[in-house]
Protein backbone atom coordinates (compact mmCIF):
# COMPACT_ATOMS: atom_id res chain seq x y z
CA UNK A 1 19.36 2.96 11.43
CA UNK A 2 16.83 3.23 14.23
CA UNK A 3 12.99 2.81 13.65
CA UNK A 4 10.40 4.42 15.70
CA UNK A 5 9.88 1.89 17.17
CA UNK A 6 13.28 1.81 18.89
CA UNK A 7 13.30 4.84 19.99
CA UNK A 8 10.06 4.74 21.22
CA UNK A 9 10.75 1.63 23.07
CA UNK A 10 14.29 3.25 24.35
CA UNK A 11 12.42 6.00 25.90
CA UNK A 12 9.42 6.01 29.10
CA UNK A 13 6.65 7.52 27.13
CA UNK A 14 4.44 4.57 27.93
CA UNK A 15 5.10 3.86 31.26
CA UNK A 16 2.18 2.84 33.19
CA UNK A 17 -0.29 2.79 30.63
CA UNK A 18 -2.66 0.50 28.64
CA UNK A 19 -1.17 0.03 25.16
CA UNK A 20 -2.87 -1.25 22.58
CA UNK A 21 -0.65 -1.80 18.75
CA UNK A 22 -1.90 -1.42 15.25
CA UNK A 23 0.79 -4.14 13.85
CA UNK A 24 0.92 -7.42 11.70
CA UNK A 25 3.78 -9.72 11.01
CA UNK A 26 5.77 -7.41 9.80
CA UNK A 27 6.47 -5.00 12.60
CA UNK A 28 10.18 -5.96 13.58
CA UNK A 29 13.07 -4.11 13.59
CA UNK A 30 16.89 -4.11 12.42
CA UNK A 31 17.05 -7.24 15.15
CA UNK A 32 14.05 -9.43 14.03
CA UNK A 33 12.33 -8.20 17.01
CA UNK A 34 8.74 -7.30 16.77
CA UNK A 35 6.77 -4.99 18.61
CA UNK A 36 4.16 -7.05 20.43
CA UNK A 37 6.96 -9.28 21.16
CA UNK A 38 8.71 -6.17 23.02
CA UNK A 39 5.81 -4.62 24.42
CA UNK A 40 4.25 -7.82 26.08
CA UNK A 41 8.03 -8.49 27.84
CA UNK A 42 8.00 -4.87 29.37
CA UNK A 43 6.91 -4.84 33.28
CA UNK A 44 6.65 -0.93 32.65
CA UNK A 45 3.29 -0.44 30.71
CA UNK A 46 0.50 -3.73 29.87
CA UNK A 47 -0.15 -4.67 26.46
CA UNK A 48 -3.94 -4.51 26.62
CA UNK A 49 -4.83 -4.79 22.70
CA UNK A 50 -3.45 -5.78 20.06
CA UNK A 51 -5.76 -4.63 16.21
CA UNK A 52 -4.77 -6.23 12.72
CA UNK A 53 -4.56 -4.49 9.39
CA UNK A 54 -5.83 -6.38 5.98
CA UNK A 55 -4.71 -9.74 5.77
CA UNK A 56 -5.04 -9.88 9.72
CA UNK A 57 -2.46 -9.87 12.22
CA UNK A 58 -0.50 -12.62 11.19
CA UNK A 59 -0.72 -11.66 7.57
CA UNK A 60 -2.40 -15.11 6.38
CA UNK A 61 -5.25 -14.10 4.25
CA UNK A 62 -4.16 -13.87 0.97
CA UNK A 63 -6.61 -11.80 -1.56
CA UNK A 64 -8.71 -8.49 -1.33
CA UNK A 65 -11.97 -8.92 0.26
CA UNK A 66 -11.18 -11.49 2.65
CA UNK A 67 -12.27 -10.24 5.86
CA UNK A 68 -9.97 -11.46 9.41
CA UNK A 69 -12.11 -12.22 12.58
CA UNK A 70 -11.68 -10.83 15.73
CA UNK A 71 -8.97 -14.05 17.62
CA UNK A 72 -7.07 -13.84 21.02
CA UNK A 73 -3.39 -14.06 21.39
CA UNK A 74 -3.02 -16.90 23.56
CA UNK A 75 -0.23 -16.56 24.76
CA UNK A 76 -0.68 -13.24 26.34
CA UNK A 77 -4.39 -13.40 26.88
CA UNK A 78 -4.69 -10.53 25.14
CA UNK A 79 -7.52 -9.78 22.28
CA UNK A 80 -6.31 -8.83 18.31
CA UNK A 81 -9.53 -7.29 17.12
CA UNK A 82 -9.49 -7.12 13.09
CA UNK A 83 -9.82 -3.44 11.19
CA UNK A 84 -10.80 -5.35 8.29
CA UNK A 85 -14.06 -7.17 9.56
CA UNK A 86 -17.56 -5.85 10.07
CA UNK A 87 -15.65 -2.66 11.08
CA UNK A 88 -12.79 -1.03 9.51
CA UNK A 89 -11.96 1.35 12.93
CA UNK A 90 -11.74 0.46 16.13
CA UNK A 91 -14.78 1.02 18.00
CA UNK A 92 -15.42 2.62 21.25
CA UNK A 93 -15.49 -0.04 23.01
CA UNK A 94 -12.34 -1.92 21.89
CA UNK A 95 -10.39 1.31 22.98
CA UNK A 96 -11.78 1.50 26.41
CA UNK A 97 -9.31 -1.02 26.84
CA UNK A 98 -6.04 1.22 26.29
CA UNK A 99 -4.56 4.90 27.32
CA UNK A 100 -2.53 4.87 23.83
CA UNK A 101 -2.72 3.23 20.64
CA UNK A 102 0.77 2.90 19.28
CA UNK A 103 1.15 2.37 15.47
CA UNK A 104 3.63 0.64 13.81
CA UNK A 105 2.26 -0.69 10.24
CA UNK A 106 4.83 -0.93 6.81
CA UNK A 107 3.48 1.16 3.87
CA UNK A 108 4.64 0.49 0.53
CA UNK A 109 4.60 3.63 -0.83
CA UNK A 110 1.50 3.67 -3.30
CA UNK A 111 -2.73 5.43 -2.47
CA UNK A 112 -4.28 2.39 -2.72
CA UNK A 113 -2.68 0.34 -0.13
CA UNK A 114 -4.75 0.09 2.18
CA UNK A 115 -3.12 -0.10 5.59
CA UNK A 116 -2.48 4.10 5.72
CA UNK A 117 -6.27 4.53 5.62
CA UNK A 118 -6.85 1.66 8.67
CA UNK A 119 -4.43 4.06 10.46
CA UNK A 120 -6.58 7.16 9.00
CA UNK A 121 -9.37 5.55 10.98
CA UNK A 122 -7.43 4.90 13.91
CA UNK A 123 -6.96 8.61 14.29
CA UNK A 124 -10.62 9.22 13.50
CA UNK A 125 -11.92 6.56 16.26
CA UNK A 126 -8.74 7.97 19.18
CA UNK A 127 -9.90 11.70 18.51
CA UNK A 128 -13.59 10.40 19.46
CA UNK A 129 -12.56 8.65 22.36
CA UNK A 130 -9.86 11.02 23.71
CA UNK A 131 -6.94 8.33 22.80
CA UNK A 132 -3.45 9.56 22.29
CA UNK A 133 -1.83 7.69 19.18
CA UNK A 134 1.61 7.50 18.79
CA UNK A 135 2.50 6.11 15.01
CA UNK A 136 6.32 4.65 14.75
CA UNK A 137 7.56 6.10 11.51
CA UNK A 138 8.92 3.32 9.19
CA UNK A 139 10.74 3.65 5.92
CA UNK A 140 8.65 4.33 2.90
CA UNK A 141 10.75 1.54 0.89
CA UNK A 142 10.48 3.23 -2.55
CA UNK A 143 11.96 6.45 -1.49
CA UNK A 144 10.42 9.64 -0.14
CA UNK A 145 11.52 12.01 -2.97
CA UNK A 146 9.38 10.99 -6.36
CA UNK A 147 5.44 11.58 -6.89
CA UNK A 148 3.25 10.27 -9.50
CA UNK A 149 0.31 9.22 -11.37
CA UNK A 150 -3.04 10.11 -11.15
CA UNK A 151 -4.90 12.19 -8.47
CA UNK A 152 -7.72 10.86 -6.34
CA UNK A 153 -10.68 13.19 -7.30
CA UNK A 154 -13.91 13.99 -5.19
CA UNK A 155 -16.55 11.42 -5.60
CA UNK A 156 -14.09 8.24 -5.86
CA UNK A 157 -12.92 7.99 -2.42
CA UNK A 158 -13.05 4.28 -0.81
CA UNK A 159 -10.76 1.95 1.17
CA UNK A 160 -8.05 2.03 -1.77
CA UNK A 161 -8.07 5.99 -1.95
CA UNK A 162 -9.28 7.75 1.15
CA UNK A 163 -8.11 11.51 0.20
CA UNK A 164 -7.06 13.53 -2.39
CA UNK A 165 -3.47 12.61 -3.65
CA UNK A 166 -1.54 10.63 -6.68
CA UNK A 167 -1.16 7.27 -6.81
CA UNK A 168 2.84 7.61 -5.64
CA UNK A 169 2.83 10.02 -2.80
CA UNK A 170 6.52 9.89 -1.77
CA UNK A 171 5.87 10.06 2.36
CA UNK A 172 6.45 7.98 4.94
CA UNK A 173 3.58 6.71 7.00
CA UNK A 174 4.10 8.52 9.89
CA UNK A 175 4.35 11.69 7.68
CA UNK A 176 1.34 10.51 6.26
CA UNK A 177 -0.51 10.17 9.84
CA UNK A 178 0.40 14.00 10.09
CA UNK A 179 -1.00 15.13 6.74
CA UNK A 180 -4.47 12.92 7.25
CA UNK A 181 -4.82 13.94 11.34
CA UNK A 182 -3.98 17.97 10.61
CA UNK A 183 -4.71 18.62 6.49
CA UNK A 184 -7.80 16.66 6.70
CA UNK A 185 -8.83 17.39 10.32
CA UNK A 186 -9.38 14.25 12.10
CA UNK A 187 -8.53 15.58 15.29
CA UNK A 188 -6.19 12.95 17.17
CA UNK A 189 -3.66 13.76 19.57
CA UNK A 190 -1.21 12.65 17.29
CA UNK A 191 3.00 11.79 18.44
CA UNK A 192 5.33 10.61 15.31
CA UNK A 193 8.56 8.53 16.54
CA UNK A 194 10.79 9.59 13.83
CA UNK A 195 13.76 7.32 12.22
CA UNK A 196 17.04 8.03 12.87
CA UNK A 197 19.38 7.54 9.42
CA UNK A 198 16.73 7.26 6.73
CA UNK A 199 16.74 9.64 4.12
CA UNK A 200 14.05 10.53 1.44
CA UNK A 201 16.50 9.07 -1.50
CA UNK A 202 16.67 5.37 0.26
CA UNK A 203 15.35 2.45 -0.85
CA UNK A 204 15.01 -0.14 1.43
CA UNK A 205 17.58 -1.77 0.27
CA UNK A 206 19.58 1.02 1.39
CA UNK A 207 18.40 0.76 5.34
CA UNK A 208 20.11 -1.89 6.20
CA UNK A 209 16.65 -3.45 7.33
CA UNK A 210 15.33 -7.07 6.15
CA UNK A 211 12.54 -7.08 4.12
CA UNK A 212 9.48 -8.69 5.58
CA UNK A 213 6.13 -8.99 3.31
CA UNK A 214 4.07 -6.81 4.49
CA UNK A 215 1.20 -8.00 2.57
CA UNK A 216 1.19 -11.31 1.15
CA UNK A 217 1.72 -10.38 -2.57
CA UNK A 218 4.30 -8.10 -1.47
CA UNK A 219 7.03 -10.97 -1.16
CA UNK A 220 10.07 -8.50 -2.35
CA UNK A 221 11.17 -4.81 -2.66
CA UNK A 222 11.05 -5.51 -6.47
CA UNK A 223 7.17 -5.73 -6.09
CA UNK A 224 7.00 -2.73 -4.18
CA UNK A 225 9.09 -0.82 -6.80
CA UNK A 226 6.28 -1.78 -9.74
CA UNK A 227 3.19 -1.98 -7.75
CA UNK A 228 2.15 1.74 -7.73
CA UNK A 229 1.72 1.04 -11.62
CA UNK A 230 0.69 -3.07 -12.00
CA UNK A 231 -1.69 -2.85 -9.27
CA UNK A 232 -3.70 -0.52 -11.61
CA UNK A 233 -4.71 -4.56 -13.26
CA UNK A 234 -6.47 -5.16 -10.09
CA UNK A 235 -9.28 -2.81 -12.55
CA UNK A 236 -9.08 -5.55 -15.07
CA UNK A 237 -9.60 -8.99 -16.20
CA UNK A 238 -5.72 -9.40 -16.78
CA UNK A 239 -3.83 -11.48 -14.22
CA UNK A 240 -1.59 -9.53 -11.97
CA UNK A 241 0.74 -12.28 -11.38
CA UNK A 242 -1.47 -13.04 -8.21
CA UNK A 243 -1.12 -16.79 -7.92
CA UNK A 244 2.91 -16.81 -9.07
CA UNK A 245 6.08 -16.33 -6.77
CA UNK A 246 6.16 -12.84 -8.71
CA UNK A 247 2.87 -10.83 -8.22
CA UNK A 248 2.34 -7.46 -10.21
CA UNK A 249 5.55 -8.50 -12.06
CA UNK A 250 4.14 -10.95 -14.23
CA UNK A 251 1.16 -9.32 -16.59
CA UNK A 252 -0.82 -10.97 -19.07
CA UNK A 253 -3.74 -12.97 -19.93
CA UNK A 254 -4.36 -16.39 -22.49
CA UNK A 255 -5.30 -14.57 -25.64
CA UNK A 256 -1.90 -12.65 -25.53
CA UNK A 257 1.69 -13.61 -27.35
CA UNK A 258 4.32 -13.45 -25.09
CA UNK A 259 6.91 -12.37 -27.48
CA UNK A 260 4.63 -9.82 -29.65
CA UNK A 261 3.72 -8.06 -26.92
CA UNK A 262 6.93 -8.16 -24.94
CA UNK A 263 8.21 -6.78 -28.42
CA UNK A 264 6.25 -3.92 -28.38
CA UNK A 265 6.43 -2.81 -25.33
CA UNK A 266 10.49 -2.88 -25.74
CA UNK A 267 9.53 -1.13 -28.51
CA UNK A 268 8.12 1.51 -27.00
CA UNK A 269 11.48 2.99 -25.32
CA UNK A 270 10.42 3.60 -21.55
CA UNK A 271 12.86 4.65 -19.27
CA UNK A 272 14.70 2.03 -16.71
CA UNK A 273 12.86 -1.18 -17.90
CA UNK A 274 12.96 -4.00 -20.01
CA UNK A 275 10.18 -6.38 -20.42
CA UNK A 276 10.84 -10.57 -21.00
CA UNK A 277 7.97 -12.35 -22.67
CA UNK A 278 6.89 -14.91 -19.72
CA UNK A 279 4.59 -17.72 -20.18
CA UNK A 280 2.87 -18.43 -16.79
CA UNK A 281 -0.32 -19.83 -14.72
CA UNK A 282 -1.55 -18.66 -11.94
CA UNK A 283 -2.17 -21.08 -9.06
CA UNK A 284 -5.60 -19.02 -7.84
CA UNK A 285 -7.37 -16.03 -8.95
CA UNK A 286 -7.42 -14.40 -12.56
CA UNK A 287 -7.11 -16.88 -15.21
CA UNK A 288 -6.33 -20.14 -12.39
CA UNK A 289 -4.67 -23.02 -13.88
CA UNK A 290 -4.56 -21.75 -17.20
CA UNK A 291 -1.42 -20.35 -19.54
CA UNK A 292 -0.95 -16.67 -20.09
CA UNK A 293 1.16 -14.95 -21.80
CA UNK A 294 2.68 -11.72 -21.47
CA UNK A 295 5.76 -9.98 -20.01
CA UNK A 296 8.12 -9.61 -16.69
CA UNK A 297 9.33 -6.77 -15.90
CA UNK A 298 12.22 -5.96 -15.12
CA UNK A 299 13.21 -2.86 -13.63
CA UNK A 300 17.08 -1.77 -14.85
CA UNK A 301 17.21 2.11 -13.42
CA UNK A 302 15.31 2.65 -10.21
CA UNK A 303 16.12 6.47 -10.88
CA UNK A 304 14.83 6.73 -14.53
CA UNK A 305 11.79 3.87 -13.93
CA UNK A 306 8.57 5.72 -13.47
CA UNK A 307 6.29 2.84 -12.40
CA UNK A 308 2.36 4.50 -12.67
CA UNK A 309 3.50 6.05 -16.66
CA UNK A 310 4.82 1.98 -16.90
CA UNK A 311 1.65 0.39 -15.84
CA UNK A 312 -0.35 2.78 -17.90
CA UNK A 313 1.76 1.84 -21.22
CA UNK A 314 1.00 -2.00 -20.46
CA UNK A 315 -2.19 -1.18 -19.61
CA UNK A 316 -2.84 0.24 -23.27
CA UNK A 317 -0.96 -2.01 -25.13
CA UNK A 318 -3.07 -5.10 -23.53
CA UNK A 319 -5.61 -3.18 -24.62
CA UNK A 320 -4.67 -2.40 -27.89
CA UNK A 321 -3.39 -5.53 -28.93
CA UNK A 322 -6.56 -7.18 -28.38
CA UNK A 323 -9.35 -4.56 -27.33
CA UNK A 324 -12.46 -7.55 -28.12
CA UNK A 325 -10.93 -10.01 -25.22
CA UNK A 326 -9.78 -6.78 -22.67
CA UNK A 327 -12.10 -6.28 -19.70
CA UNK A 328 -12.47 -4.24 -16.99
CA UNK A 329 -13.08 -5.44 -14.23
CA UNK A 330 -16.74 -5.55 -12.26
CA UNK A 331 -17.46 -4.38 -8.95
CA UNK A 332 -17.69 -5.21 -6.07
CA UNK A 333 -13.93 -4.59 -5.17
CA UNK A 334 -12.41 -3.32 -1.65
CA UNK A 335 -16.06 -2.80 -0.46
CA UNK A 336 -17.52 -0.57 -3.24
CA UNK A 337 -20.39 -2.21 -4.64
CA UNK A 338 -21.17 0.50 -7.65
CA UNK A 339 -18.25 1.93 -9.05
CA UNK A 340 -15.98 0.56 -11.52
CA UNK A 341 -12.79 -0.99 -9.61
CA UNK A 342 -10.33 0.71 -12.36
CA UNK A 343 -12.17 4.17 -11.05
CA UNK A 344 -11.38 3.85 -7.44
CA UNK A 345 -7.57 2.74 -8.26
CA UNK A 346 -6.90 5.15 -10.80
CA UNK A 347 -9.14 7.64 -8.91
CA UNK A 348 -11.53 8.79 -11.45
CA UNK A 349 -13.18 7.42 -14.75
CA UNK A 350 -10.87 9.60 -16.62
CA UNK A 351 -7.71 6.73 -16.98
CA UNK A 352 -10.38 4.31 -18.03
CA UNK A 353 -11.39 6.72 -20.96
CA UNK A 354 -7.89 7.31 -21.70
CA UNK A 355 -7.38 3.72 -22.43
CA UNK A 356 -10.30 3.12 -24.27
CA UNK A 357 -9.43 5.99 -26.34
CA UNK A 358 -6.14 5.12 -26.95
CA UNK A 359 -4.70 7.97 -25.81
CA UNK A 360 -1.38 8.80 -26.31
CA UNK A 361 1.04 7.62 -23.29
CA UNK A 362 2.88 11.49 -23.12
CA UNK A 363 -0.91 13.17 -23.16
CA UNK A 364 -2.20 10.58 -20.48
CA UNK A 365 1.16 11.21 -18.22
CA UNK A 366 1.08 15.02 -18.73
CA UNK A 367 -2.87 15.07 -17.47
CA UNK A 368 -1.33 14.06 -14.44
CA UNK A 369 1.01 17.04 -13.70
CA UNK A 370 -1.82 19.34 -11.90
CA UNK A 371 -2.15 17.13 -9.55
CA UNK A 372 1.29 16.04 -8.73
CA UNK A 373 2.35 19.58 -8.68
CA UNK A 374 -0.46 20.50 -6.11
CA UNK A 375 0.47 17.48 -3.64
CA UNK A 376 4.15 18.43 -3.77
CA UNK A 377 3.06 21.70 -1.92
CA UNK A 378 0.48 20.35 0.06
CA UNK A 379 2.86 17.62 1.35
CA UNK A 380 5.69 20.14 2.36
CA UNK A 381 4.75 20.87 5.89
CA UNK A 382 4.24 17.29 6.99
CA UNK A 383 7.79 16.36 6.10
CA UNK A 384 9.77 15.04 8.39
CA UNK A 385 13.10 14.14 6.79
């Protein structure tokens, strides 16, 4: 298959103009070659910029609220300013540099991560300054087809939830650049590169591409396929599996019993998943150098698995199992300083009452229909495969 890169590359839309590239390690196509690499060998446009997602550039910084500097590529004497520093967009002055900013960024599929809203404010800061952007559509590598989960509501927007849509949105990210830039009215001059072979039912393993952490707790496509659920524990005092070789796979904390609670959630007869008691300790973060216990999971039917209604059942099983040690987690988180970090994520206060309520797992997952059913429609025109 061809990226947008490629064909974006293949074609003379830059020619003789000041690019600058929204990028980080993981912008490389079906031939290991990335995109700064490619642009900076070109004699037919300059490489004038190159700005860095979370994690920075090179992808090095490992956990949330780790801001990147502004650095210098060396070797091409040519400035990577940070969008996750004292500024999140680029500013006016760092794109007086360039004629077009061309995107090419890997989303994982899920609202919260983060890199679709740095290119939401890319769009924002080019409309200001009269910048074409050009966004290289990329596989979304949990499929285009399925949404779920909760729906952002008005009031909890922040870096993890910018607009109004449920936790699994089902788009790529160039799709996405279209539905921010017209639906929400940023105002860019706005190009999408499309793919050429992907359709919406792919996984990535289906592509035919390598898989290249975009993130560094992102180290496989079996991460990506549970995070839009697990990363809901980023609300709570229960390890993520941050600090193990498999993040927002392994779940638990020291207070729980590995094979009780693998037991019961086993027990509990979800679709296209089994969970393994695990026994593990985290190297940093939650619960650092100490034993937990708790569960894998492991994912047996992509096509019956429903990740968000997953990490909602572990979610209230932790919590019912032992509601005296469960906590939620205190702010500040992804640069919101007031509100609970389980309200951003899950977009509203109202999964956080669920839990504490014990509410049952079919009520909690049919709350969420409304607001599934509404993005479906509001998603349609911005399709592009």
């Amino acid at each position: 298959m061809l990226l947008g890169t490629d064909r974006l590359l293949a074609s003379s839309r830059l020619k003789g103009l000041r690019v600058g590239v929204l990028a980080n390690h993981a912008s490389i196509n079906g031939n290991f070659q990335h995109i700064v690499d490619r642009l900076a060998a070109s004699p037919d446009w300059m490489l004038a910029a190159i700005f860095g997602p979370q994690h920075g550039f090179r992808s090095d910084l490992q956990d949330n609220m780790i801001e990147t500097p502004h650095s210098e590529d060396r070797r091409r004497n040519v400035p990577i300013f940070s969008l996750y520093s004292e500024t999140r967009e680029p500013t006016q002055e760092m794109l007086s540099l360039i004629d077009v900013l061309v995107i090419d960024i890997q989303d994982v599929g899920a609202r919260i991560y983060t890199f679709i809203y740095t290119v939401a404010n890319c769009l924002r800061a080019a409309a200001r300054a009269g910048i074409p952007v050009i966004v290289c559509d990329r596989p979304n590598p949990i499929g285009g087809v399925a949404i779920e989960g909760p729906t952002l509501e008005p009031g909890y927007e922040s870096f993890v939830g910018l607009y109004r849509m449920p936790m699994r949105h089902g788009m790529t990210v160039g799709e996405l650049a279209r539905l921010f830039n017209e639906h929400h009215r940023l105002g860019a001059e706005l190009k999408v590169v499309t793919m050429e072979g992907w359709s919406r039912d792919m996984y990535w393993d289906d592509t035919g591409l390598f898989w290249v952490i975009p993130s560094p707790n992102m180290p496989t496509l079996d991460t990506a396929i549970v995070y839009p659920g697990t990363v809901l524990f980023e609300g709570t005092m229960l390890s993520e599996g941050r600090g193990t070789t498999r993040p927002f796979e392994l779940l638990g904390a020291p207070w729980i019993d590995a094979d009780g609670f693998a037991a019961r959630m086993n027990a509990a007869g979800l679709d296209g998943v089994h969970f393994r008691p695990a026994i593990f300790e985290p190297t940093f973060q939650k619960h650092a150098r100490t034993t937990c216990g708790g569960c894998q999971i492991h994912v047996t039917s992509r096509q019956d698995f429903a990740p968000v209604k997953v990490g909602v059942s572990l979610l209230r099983e932790f919590h019912g199992m032992a509601p005296k040690q469960f906590k939620w987690r205190d702010p500040p988180y992804e640069y919101e300083h007031d509100k609970m970090p389980i309200d951003i994520l899950a977009g509203s206060p109202t999964l956080r009452g669920q839990i504490g309520q014990q509410v049952p797992l079919a009520d909690i997952v049919a709350s969420w229909r409304p607001g599934e059913t509404e993005f479906a429609e509001l998603r349609k025109p911005y399709l592009l495969y």
